[in-house]
Structures are given as structure tokens and as C-alpha cells.
Protein backbone atom coordinates (compact mmCIF):
# COMPACT_ATOMS: atom_id res chain seq x y z
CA UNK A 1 0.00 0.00 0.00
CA UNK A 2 1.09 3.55 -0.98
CA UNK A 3 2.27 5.64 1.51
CA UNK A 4 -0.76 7.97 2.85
CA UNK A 5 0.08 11.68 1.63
CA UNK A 6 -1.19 14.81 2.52
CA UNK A 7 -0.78 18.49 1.20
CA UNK A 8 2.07 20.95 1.66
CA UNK A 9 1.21 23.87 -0.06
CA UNK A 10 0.28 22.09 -3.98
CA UNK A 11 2.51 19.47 -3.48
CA UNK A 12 1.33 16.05 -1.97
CA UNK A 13 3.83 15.07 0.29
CA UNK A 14 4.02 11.77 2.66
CA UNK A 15 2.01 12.58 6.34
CA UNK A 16 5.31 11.86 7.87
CA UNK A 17 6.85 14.11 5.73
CA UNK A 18 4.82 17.74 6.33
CA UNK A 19 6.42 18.62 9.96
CA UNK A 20 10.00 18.53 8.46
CA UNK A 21 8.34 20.44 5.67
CA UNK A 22 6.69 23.10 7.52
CA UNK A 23 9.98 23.35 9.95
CA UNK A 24 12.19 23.91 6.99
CA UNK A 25 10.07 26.76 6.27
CA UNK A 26 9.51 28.39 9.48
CA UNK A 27 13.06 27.86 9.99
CA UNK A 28 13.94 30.08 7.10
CA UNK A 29 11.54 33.11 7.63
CA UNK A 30 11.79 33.17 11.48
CA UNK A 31 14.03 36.26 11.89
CA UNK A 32 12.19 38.49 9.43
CA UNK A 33 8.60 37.07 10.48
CA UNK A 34 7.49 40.16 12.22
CA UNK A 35 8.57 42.22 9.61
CA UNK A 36 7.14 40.40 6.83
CA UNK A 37 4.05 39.73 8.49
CA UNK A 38 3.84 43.76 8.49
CA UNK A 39 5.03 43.93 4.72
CA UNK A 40 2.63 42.06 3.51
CA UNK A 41 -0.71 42.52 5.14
CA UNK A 42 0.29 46.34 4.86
CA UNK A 43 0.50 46.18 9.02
CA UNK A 44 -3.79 45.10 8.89
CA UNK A 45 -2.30 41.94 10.97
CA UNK A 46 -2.06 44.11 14.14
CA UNK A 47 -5.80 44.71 14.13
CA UNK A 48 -6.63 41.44 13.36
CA UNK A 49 -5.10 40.41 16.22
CA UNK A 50 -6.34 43.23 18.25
CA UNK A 51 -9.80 42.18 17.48
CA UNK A 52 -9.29 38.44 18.53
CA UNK A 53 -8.09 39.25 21.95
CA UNK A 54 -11.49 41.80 22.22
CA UNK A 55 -13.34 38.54 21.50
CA UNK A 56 -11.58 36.62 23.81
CA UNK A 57 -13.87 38.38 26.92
CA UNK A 58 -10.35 37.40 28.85
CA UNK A 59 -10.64 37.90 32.32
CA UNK A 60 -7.17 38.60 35.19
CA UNK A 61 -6.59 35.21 36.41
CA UNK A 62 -7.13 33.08 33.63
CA UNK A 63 -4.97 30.36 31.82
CA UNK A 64 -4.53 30.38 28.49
CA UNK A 65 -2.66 28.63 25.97
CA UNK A 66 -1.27 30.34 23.01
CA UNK A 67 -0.90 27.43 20.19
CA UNK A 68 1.89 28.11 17.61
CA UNK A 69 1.94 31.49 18.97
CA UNK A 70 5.55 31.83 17.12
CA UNK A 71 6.72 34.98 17.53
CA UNK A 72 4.26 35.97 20.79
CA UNK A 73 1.98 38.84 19.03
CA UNK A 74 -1.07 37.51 20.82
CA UNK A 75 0.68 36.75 24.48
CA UNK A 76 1.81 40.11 24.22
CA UNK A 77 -1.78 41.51 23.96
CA UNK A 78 -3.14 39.00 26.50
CA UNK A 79 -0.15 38.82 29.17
CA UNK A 80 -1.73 42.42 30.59
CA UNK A 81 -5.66 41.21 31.02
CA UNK A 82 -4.48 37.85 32.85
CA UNK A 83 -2.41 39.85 34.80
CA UNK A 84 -0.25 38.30 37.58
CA UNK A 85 -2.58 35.63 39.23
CA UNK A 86 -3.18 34.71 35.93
CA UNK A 87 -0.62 32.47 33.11
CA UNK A 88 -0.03 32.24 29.23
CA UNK A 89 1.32 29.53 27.99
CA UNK A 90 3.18 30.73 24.56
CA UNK A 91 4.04 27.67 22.32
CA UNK A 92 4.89 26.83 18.99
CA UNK A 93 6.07 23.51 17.09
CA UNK A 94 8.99 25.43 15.96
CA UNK A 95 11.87 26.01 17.78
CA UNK A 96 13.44 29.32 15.97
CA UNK A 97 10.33 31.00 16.43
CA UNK A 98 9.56 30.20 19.56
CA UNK A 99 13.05 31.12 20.29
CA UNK A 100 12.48 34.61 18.90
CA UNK A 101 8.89 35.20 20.49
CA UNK A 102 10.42 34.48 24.08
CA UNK A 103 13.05 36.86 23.23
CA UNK A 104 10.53 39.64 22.00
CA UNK A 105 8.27 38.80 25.38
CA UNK A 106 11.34 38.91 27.79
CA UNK A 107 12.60 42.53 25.86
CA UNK A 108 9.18 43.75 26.50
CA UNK A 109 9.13 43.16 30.21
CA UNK A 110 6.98 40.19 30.09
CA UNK A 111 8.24 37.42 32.16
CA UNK A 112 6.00 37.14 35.38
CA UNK A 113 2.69 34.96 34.06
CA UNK A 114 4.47 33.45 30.50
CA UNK A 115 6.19 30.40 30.15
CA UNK A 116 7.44 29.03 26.83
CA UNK A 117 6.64 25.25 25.33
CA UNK A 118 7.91 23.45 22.31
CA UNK A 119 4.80 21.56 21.18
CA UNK A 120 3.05 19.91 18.23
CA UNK A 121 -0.82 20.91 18.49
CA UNK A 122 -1.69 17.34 16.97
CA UNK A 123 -0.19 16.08 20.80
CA UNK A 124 -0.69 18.12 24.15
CA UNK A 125 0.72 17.49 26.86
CA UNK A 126 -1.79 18.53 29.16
CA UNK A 127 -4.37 17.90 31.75
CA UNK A 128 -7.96 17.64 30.67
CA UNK A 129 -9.96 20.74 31.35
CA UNK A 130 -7.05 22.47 32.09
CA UNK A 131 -7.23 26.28 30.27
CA UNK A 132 -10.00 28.67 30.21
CA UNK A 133 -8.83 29.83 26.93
CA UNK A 134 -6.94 28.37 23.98
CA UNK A 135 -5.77 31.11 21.23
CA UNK A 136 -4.22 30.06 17.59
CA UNK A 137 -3.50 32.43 15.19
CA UNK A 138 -2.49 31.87 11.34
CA UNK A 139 -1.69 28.22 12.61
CA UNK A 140 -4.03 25.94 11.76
CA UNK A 141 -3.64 25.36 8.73
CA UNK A 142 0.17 24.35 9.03
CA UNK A 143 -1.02 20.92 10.78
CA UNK A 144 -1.47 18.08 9.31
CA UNK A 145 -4.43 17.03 10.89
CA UNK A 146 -6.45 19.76 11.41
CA UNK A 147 -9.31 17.86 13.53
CA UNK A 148 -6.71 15.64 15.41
CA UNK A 149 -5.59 19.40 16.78
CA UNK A 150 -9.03 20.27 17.15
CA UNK A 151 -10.34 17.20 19.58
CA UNK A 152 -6.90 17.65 21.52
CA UNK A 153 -7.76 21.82 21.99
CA UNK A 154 -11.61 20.64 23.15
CA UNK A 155 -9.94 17.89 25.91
CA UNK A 156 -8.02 20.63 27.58
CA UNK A 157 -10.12 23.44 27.79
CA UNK A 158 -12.34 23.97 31.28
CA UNK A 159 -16.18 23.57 30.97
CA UNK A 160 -16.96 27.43 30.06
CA UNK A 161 -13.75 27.87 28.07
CA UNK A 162 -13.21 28.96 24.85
CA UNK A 163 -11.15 28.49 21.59
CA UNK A 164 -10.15 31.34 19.16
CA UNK A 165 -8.73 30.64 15.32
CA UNK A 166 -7.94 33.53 13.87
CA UNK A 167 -6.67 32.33 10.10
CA UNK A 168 -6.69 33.40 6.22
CA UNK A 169 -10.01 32.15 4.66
CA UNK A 170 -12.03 32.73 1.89
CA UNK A 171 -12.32 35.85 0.74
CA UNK A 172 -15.68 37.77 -1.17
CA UNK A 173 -15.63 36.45 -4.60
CA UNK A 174 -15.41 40.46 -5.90
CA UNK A 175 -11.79 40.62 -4.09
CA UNK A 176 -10.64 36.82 -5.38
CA UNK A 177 -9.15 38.07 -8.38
CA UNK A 178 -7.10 41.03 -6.86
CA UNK A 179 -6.06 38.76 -3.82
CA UNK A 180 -5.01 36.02 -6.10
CA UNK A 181 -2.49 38.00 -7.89
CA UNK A 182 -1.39 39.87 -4.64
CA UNK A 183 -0.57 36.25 -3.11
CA UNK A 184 1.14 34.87 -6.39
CA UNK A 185 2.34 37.06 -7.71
CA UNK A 186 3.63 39.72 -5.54
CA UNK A 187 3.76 38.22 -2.02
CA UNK A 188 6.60 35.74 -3.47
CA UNK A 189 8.43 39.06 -4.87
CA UNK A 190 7.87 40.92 -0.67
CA UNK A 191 9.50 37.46 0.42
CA UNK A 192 12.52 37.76 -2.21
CA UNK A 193 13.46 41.43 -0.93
CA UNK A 194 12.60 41.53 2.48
CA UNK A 195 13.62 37.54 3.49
CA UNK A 196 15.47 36.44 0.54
CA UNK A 197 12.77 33.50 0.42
CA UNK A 198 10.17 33.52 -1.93
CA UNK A 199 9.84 30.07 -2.16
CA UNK A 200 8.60 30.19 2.14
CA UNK A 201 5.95 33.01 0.78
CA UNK A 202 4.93 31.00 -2.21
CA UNK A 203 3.91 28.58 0.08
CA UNK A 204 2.30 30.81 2.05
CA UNK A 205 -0.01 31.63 -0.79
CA UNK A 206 -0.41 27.93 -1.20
CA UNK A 207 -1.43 26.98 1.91
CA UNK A 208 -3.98 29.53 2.46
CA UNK A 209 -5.79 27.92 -0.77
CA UNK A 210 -5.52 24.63 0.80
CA UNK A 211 -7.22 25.87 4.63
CA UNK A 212 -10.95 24.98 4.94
CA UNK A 213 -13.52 27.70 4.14
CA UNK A 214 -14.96 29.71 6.40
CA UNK A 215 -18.09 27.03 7.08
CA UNK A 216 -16.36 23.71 6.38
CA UNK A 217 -13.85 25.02 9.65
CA UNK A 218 -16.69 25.70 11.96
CA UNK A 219 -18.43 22.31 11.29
CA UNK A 220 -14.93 21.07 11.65
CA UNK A 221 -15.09 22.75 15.40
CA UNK A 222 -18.81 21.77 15.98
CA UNK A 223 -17.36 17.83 15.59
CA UNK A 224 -14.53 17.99 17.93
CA UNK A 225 -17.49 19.02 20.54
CA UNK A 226 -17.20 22.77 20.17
CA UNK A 227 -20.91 24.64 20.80
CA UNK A 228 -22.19 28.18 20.17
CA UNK A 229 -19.36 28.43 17.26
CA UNK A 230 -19.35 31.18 15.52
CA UNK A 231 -17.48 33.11 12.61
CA UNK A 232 -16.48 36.49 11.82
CA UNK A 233 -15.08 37.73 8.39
CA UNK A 234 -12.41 40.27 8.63
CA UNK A 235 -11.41 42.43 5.52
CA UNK A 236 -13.59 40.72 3.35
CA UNK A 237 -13.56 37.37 4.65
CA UNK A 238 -9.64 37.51 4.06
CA UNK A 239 -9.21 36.49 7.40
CA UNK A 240 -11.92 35.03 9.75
CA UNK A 241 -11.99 34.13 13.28
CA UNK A 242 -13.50 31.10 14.13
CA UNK A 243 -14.89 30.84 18.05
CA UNK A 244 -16.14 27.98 20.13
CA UNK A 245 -17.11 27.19 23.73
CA UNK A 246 -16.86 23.95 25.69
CA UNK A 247 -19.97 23.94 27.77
């Protein structure tokens, strides 16, 4: 029997294959993340992110897990409303960036209520029922099983908790073609000057086309045991944020 594949970007790649994949590429663009991330989304990433933490109704005290939170953008935001009785947990499969959000964090001051873990969101390593809150943002659709991640984020969040996906989606038909020759053709270019890695950004691109659409990821919530899910488009549907409550 064939060895079972899976995508990577286009490509169709072996399962066991995609982690050493998406390493090799998060390896490459870890320094110049931040700035890229900035480049490319013409800084818009900042309020995305702003506006996931406002939906996160995060309270001082709280635990909260910050799934391939790479370079710590969103424990940044979130570190102040736990506040000291409270504790982020800022992870990411990747070593480099996880490397470089801990430095940001520690730069900024933030030390107190974040620790840092090296973890694969297919496999945590945690109690059941164990975070009030479980954050991932432009993450999901790096794994390789997206719903494997999904039923592991529902066993460890408390009874009242939530989860929070903030990822590219699909985006109004009107602004496809635009956004389609943005990503191919002039995202790889931003990756080539700023990164000296198109080939990271071209995957990028690739990837995003690959993610489930806005309503095939919330059913995909609803049947790891998720309730009340709920989406909202941002910039067109560019981006959406995908919510969902363990009750």
C-alpha cells in the first residue's frame, strides 16, 4: 500500500513528511517574520489580532494557551488582562520561532505569568480541562491534521472555556481576483526582498488555498465538541476568526 500523503502547499507530500516540511520553512523566515508579516498585510495583521483578543472576553486570572503562537503577538496583547494571578502559555512547534517570540516577550518586560513550550498541536501534553482559553492564530492550517488538533484543543479546555482561530479564509468572490495576484504574484516578490525567500511566501499563498472555508472550519469545530461556534469575516472574509465554547 502507498504511503498515505497529505498536502504541503500544492505538493502532496508523505504525512510523515509535512512537519519537516513546515519546519524547513519556518526555519527560514523566522528572523524576518514580524517584519514580513507587516510587509505584507500592509500592518492590517495588528488589528486582526487586536480584534481576537477583544473577543476573547479574557478575564485577570485566567490560563490560556497560546498554540503556535511563534513569535508571541497575541501573548503580548493577553499577558496584561491575565495579569499576575493569571498564566499564558506561549508555544509553537517550531523552535526558531519560539526562540524569537520568548526573546521579544522577555525585551518587552513580560516574564511574570508566560512560560514558553515546544509543542506539536496534533499532541498536548496537558491535563484535561485544564485552560479557560486556547488562542491560535495563522496556525491551523500548518497541521497536518487539522481535527486531530481540534479534539486535543476541546480535551483541555475547562467547561466554560473557549477556543479562538484567527486564520486566512475565503475571501468575497469580488476581491478573489485582486487577492489572487497579490498572493502569487507579488507576495513571493515581498518574500525575495525583504527575506530572501520567496519560495517560504509562495507557500504561504499555497497553503492559504488549501485551509478549509470559512463554514467547512466551523463544522470542523462543531465535531470535535465545540458549541455556540461562531465566525467572523475580517477584511472581506480575508481572514476570519472562528470561536467555540466547551460547555
Amino acid at each position: 500500500m502507498a504511503d498515505k500523503t497529505t498536502h504541503f502547499g500544492f505538493r502532496d507530500v508523505p504525512v510523515a513528511d509535512k512537519v519537516r516540511h513546515v519546519r524547513d520553512v519556518f526555519d527560514s523566515v523566522a528572523d524576518n517574520y514580524d517584519l514580513m508579516n507587516d510587509a505584507m498585510s500592509f500592518g492590517i495583521h495588528r488589528l486582526w489580532k487586536r480584534f481576537a483578543i477583544n473577543m476573547s472576553a479574557l478575564q485577570p486570572g485566567q490560563q490560556v494557551l497560546d498554540l503556535a503562537g511563534g513569535t508571541g503577538d497575541l501573548t503580548l496583547l493577553m499577558a496584561p488582562l491575565v495579569g499576575d494571578n493569571g498564566h499564558i502559555i506561549l508555544s509553537d512547534i517550531n523552535a526558531a520561532m519560539l526562540a524569537n517570540g520568548r526573546e521579544r516577550l522577555l525585551d518587552s518586560g513580560i516574564h511574570n505569568n508566560v512560560s514558553f513550550a515546544q509543542l506539536d498541536a496534533e499532541q498536548l501534553p496537558f491535563p484535561d480541562n485544564r485552560f479557560d482559553l486556547v488562542t491560535m492564530a495563522f496556525g491551523l492550517r500548518n497541521v497536518t491534521d487539522k481535527q486531530r488538533a481540534l479534539n486535543a484543543i476541546y480535551r483541555i479546555i475547562k467547561p466554560g472555556g473557549r477556543l479562538l482561530v484567527l486564520e486566512f479564509s475565503r475571501p468575497a468572490a469580488a476581491l478573489k481576483p485582486a487577492y489572487d495576484f497579490y498572493s502569487f504574484s507579488i507576495l513571493p516578490r515581498l518574500g525575495r526582498l525583504l527575506a530572501k525567500d520567496a519560495d517560504s511566501y509562495r507557500y504561504l499563498a499555497e497553503s492559504i488555498r488549501m485551509h478549509p472555508d470559512q463554514q467547512t472550519l466551523k463544522a470542523m469545530l462543531e465535531q470535535a465538541g465545540f458549541e455556540r461556534c461562531d465566525v467572523h469575516n475580517l477584511t472581506g472574509g480575508i481572514v476570519a476568526i472562528h470561536r467555540g465554547y466547551k460547555l
